[in-house]
PDB file of N, CA and C in Angstrom:
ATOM      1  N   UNK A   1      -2.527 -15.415  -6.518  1.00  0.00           N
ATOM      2  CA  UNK A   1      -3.014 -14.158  -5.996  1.00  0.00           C
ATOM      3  C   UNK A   1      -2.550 -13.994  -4.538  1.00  0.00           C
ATOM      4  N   UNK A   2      -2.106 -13.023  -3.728  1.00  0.00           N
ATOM      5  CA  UNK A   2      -1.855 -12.316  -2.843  1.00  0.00           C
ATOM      6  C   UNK A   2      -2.942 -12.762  -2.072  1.00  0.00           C
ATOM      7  N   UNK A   3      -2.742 -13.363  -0.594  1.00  0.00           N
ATOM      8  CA  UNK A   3      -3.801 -13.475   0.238  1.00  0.00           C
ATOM      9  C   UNK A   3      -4.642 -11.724   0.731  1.00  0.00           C
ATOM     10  N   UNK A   4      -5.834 -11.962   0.814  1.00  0.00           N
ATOM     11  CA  UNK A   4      -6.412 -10.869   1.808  1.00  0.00           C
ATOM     12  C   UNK A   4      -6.846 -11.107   2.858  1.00  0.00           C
ATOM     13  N   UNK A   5      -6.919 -11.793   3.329  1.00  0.00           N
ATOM     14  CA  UNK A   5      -7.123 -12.245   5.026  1.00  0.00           C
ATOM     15  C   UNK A   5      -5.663 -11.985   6.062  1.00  0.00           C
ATOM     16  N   UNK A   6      -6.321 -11.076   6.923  1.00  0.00           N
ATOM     17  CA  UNK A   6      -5.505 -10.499   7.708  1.00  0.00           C
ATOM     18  C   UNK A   6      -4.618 -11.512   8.505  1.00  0.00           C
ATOM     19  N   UNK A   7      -5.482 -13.136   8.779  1.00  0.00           N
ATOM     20  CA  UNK A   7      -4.709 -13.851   9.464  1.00  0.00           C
ATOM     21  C   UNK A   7      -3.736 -14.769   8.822  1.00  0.00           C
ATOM     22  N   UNK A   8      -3.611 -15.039   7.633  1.00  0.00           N
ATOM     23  CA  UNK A   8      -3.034 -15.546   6.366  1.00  0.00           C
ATOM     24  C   UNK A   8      -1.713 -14.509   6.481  1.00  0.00           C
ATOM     25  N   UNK A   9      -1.940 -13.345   6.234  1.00  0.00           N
ATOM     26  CA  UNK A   9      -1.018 -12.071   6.421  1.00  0.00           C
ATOM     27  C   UNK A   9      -0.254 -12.351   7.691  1.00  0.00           C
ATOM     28  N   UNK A  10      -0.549 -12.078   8.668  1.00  0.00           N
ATOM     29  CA  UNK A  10      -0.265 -12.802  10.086  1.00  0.00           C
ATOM     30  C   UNK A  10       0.664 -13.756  10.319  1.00  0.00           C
ATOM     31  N   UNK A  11      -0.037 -14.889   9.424  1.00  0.00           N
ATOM     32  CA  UNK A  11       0.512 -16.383   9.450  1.00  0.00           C
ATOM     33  C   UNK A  11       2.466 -16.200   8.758  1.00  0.00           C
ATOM     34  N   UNK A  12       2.225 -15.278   7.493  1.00  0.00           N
ATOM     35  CA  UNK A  12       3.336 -15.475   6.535  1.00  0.00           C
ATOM     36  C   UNK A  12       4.425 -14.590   7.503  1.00  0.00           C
ATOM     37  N   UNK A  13       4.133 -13.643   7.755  1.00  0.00           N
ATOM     38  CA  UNK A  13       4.675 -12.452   8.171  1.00  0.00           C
ATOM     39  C   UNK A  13       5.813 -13.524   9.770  1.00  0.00           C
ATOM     40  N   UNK A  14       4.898 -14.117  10.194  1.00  0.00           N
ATOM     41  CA  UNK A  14       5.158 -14.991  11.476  1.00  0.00           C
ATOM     42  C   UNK A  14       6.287 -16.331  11.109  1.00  0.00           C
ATOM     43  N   UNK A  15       6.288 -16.804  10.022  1.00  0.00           N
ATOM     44  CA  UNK A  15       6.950 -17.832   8.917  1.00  0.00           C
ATOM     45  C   UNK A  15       8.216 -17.203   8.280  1.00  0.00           C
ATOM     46  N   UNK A  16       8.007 -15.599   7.980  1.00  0.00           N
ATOM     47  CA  UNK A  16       9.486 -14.867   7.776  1.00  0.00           C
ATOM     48  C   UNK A  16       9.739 -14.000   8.741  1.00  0.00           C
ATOM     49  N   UNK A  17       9.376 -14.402   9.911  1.00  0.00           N
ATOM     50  CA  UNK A  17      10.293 -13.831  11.120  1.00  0.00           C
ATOM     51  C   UNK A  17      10.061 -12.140  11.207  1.00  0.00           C
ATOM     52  N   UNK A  18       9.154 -11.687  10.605  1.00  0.00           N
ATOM     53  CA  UNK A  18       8.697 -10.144  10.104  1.00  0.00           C
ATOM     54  C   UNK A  18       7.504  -9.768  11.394  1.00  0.00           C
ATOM     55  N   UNK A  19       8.166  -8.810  12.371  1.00  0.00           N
ATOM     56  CA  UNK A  19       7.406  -8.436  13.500  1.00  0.00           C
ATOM     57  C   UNK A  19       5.932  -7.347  13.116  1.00  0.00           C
ATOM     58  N   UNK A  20       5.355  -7.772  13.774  1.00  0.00           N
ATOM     59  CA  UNK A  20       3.829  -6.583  13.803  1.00  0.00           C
ATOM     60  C   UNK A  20       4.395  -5.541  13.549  1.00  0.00           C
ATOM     61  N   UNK A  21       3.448  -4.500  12.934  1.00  0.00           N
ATOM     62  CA  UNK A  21       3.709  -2.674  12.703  1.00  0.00           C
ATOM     63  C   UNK A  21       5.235  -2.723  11.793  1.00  0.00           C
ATOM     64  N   UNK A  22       6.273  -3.514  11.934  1.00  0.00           N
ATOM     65  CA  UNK A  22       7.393  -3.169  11.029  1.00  0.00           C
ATOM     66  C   UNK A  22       7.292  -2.720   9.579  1.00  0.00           C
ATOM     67  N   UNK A  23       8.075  -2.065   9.359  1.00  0.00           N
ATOM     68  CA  UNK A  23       7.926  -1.561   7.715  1.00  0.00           C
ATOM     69  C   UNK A  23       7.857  -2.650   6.860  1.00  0.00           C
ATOM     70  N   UNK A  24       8.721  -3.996   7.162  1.00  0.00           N
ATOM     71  CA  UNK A  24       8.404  -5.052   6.313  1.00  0.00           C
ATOM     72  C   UNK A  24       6.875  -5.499   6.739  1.00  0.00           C
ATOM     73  N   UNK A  25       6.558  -5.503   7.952  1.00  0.00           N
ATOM     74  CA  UNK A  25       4.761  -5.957   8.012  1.00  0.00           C
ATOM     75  C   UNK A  25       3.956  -4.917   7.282  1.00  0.00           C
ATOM     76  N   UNK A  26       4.483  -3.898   6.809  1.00  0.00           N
ATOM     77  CA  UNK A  26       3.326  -2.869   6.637  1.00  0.00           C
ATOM     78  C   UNK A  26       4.071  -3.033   4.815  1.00  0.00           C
ATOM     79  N   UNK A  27       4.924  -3.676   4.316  1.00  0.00           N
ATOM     80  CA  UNK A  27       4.967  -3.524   3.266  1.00  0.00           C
ATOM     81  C   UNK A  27       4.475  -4.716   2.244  1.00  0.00           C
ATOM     82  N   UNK A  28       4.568  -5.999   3.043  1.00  0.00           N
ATOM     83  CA  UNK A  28       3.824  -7.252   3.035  1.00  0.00           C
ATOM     84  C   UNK A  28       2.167  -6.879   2.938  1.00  0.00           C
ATOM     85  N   UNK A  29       1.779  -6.135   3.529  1.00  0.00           N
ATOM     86  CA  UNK A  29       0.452  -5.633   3.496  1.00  0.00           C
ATOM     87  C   UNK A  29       0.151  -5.554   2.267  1.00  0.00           C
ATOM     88  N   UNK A  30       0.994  -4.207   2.018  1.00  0.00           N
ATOM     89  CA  UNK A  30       0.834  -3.406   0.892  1.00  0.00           C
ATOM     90  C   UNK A  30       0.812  -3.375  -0.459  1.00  0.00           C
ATOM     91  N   UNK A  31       1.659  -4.835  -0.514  1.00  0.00           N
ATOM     92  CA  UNK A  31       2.343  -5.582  -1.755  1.00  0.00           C
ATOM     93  C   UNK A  31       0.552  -6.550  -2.111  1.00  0.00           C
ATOM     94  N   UNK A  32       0.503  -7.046  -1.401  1.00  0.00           N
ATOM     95  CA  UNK A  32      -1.192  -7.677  -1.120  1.00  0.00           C
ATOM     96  C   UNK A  32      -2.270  -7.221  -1.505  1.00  0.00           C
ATOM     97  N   UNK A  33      -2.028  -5.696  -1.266  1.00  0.00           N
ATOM     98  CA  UNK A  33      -3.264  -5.317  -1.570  1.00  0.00           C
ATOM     99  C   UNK A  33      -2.750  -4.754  -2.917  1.00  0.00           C
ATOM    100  N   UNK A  34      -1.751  -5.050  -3.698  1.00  0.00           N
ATOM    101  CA  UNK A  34      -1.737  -4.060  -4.838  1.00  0.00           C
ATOM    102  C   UNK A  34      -2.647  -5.216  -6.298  1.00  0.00           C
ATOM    103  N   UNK A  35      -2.912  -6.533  -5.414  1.00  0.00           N
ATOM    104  CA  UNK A  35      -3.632  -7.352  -6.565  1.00  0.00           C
ATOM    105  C   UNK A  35      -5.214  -6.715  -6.598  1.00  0.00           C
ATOM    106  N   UNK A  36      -5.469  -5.739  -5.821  1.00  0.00           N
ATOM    107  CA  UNK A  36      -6.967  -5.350  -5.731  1.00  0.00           C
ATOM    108  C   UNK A  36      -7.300  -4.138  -6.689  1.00  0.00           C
ATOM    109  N   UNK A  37      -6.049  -3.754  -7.043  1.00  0.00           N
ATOM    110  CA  UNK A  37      -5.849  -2.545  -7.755  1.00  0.00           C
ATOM    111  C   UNK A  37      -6.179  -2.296  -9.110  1.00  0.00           C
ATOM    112  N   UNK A  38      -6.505  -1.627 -10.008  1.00  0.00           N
ATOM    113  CA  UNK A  38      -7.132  -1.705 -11.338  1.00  0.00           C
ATOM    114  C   UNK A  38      -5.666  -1.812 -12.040  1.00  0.00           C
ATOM    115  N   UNK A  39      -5.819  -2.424 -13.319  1.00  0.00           N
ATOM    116  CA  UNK A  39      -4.615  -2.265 -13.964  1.00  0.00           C
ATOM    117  C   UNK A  39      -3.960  -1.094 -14.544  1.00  0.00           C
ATOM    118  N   UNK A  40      -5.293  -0.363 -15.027  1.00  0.00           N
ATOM    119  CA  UNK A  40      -4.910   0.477 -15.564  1.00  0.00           C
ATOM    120  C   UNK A  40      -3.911   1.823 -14.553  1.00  0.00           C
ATOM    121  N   UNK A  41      -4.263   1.716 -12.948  1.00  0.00           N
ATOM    122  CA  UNK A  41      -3.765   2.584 -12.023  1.00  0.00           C
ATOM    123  C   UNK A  41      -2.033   1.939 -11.932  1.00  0.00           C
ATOM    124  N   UNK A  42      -1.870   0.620 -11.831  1.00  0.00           N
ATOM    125  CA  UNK A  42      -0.848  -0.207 -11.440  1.00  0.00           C
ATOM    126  C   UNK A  42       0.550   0.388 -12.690  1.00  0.00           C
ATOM    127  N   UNK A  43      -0.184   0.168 -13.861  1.00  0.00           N
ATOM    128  CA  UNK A  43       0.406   0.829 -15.123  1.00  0.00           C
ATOM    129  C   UNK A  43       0.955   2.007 -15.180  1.00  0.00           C
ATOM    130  N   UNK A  44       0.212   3.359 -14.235  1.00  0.00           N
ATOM    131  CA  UNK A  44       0.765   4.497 -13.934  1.00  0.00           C
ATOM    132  C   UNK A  44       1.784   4.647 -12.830  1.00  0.00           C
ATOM    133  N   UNK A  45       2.966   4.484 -13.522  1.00  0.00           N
ATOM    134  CA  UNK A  45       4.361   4.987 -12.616  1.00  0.00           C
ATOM    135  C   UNK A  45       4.254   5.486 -11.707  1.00  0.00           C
ATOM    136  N   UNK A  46       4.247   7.174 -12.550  1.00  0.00           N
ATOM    137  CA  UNK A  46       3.817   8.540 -10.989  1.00  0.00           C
ATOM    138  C   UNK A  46       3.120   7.955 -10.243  1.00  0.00           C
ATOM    139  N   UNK A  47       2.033   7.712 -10.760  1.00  0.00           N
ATOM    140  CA  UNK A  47       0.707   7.100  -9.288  1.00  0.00           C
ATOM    141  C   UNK A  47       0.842   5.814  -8.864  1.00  0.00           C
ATOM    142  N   UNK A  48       1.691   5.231  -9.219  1.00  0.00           N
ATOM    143  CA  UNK A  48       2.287   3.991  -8.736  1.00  0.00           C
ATOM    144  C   UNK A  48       3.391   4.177  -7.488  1.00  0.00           C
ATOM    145  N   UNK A  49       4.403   5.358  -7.753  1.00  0.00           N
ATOM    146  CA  UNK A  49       5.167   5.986  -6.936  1.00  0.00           C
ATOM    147  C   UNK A  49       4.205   6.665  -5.659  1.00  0.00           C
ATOM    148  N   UNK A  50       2.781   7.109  -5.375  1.00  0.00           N
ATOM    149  CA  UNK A  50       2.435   7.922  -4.876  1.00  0.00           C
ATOM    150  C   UNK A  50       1.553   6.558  -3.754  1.00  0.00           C
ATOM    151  N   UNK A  51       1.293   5.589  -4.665  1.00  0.00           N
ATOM    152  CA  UNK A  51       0.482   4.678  -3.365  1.00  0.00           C
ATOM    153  C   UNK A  51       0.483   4.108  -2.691  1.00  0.00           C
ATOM    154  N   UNK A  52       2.649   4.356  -2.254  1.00  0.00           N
ATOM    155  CA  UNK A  52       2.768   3.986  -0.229  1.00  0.00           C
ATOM    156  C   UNK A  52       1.557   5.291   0.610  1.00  0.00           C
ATOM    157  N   UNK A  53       1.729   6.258   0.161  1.00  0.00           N
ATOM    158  CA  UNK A  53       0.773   7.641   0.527  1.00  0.00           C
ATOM    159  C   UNK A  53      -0.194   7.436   0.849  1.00  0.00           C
ATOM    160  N   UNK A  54      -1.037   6.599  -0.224  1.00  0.00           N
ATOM    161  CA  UNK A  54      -2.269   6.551   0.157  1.00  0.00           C
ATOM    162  C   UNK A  54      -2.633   5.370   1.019  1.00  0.00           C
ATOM    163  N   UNK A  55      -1.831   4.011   0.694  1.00  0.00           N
ATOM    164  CA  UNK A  55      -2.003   3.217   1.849  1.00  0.00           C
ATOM    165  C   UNK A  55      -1.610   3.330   3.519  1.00  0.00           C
ATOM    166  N   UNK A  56      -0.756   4.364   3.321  1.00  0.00           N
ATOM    167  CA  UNK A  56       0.009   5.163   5.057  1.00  0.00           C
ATOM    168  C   UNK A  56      -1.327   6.015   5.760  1.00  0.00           C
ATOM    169  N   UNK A  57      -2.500   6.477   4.634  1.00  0.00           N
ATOM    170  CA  UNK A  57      -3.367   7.065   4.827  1.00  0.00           C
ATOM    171  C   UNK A  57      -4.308   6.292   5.350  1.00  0.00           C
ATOM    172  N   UNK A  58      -4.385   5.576   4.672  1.00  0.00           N
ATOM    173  CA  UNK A  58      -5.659   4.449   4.354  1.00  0.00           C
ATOM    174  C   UNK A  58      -5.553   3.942   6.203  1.00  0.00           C
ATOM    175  N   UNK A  59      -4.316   3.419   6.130  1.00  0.00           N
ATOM    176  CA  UNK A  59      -4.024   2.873   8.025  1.00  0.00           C
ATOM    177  C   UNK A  59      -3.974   3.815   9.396  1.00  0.00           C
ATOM    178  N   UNK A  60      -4.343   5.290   8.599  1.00  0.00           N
ATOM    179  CA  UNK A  60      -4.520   6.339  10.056  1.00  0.00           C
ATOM    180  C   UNK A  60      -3.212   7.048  10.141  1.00  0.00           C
ATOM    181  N   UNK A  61      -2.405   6.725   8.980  1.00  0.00           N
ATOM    182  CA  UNK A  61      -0.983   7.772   9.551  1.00  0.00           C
ATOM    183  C   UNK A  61      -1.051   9.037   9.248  1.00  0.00           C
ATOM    184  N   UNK A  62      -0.407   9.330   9.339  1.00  0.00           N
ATOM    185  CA  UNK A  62      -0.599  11.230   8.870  1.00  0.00           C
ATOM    186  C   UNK A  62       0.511  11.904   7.480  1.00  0.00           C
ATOM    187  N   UNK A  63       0.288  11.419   6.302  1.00  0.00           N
ATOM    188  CA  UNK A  63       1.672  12.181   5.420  1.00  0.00           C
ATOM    189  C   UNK A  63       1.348  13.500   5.714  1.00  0.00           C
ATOM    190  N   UNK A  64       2.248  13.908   4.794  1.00  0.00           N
ATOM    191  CA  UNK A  64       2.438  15.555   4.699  1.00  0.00           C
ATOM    192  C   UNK A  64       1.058  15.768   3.512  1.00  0.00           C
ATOM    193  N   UNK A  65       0.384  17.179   3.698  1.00  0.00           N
ATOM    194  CA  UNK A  65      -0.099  17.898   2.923  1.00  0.00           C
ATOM    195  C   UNK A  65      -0.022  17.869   1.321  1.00  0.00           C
ATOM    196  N   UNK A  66       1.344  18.260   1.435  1.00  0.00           N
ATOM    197  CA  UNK A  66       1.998  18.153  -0.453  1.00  0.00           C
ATOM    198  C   UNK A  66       1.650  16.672  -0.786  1.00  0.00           C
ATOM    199  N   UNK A  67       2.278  15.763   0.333  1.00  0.00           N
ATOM    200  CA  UNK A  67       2.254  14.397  -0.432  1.00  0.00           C
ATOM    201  C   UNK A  67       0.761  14.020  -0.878  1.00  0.00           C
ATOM    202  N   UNK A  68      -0.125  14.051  -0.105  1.00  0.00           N
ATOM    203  CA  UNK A  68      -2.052  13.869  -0.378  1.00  0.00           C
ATOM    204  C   UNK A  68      -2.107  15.168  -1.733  1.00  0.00           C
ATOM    205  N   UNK A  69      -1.962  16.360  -1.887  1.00  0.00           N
ATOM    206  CA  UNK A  69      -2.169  16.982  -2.879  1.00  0.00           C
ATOM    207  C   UNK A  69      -1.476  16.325  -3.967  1.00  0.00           C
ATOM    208  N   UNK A  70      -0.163  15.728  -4.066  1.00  0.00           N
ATOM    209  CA  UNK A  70       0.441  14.780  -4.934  1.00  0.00           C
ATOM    210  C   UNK A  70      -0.426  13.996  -5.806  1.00  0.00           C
ATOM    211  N   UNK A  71      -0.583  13.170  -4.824  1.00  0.00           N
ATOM    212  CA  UNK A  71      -1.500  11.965  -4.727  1.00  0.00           C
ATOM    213  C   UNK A  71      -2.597  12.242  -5.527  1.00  0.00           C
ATOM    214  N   UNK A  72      -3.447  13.362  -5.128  1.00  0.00           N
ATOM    215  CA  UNK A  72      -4.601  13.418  -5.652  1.00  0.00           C
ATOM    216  C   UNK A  72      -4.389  14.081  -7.112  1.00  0.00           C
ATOM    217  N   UNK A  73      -3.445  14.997  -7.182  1.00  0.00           N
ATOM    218  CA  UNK A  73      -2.935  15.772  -8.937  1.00  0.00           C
ATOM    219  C   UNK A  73      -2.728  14.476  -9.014  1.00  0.00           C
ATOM    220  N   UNK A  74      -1.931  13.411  -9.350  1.00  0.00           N
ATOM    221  CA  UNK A  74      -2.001  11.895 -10.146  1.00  0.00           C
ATOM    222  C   UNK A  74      -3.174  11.530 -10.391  1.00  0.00           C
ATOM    223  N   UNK A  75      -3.845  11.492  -9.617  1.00  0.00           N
ATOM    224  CA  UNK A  75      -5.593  10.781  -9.495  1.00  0.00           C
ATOM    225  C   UNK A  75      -6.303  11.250 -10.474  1.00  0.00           C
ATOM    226  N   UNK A  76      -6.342  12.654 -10.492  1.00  0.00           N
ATOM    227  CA  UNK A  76      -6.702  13.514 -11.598  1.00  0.00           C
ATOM    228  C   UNK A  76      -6.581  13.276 -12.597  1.00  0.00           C
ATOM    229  N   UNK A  77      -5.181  13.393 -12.725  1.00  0.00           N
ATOM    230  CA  UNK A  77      -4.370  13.310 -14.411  1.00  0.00           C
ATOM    231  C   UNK A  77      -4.852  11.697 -14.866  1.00  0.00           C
ATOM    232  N   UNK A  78      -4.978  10.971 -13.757  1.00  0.00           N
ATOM    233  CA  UNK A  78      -4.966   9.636 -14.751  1.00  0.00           C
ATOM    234  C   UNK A  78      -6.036   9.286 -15.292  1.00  0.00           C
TER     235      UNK A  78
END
């Protein structure tokens, strides 16, 4: 299983030479948290395609409008 401790995260990220805030630190994250995820969501492609979105959200960034309305028509449908 994928560590969830932020300093574990930290630790690896520091071991492959992968700097704070970088897209590889923020994708190392992301990859981590996808073991928390229901299967049945993981299974859905589209909404599989849509949940860099919601994790860019989740950390305070700002997507676009369409992309969160995206996001949420998947949520729906599934």
């Amino acid at each position: 299983m994928p560590p969830k401790s932020e300093a574990i995260l930290k630790k690896i990220s520091n071991v492959l030479d992968i700097k704070s805030g970088s897209e590889d630190f923020l994708l190392l994250h992301d990859l981590a948290a996808f073991s928390s995820i229901p299967k049945g969501l993981i299974e859905n492609n589209k909404l599989l395609e849509k949940l860099p979105v919601f994790f860019r959200t989740a950390r305070s960034e700002k997507p676009t409008k369409k992309k969160l309305a995206d996001l949420l028509t998947l949520i729906k449908q599934g």
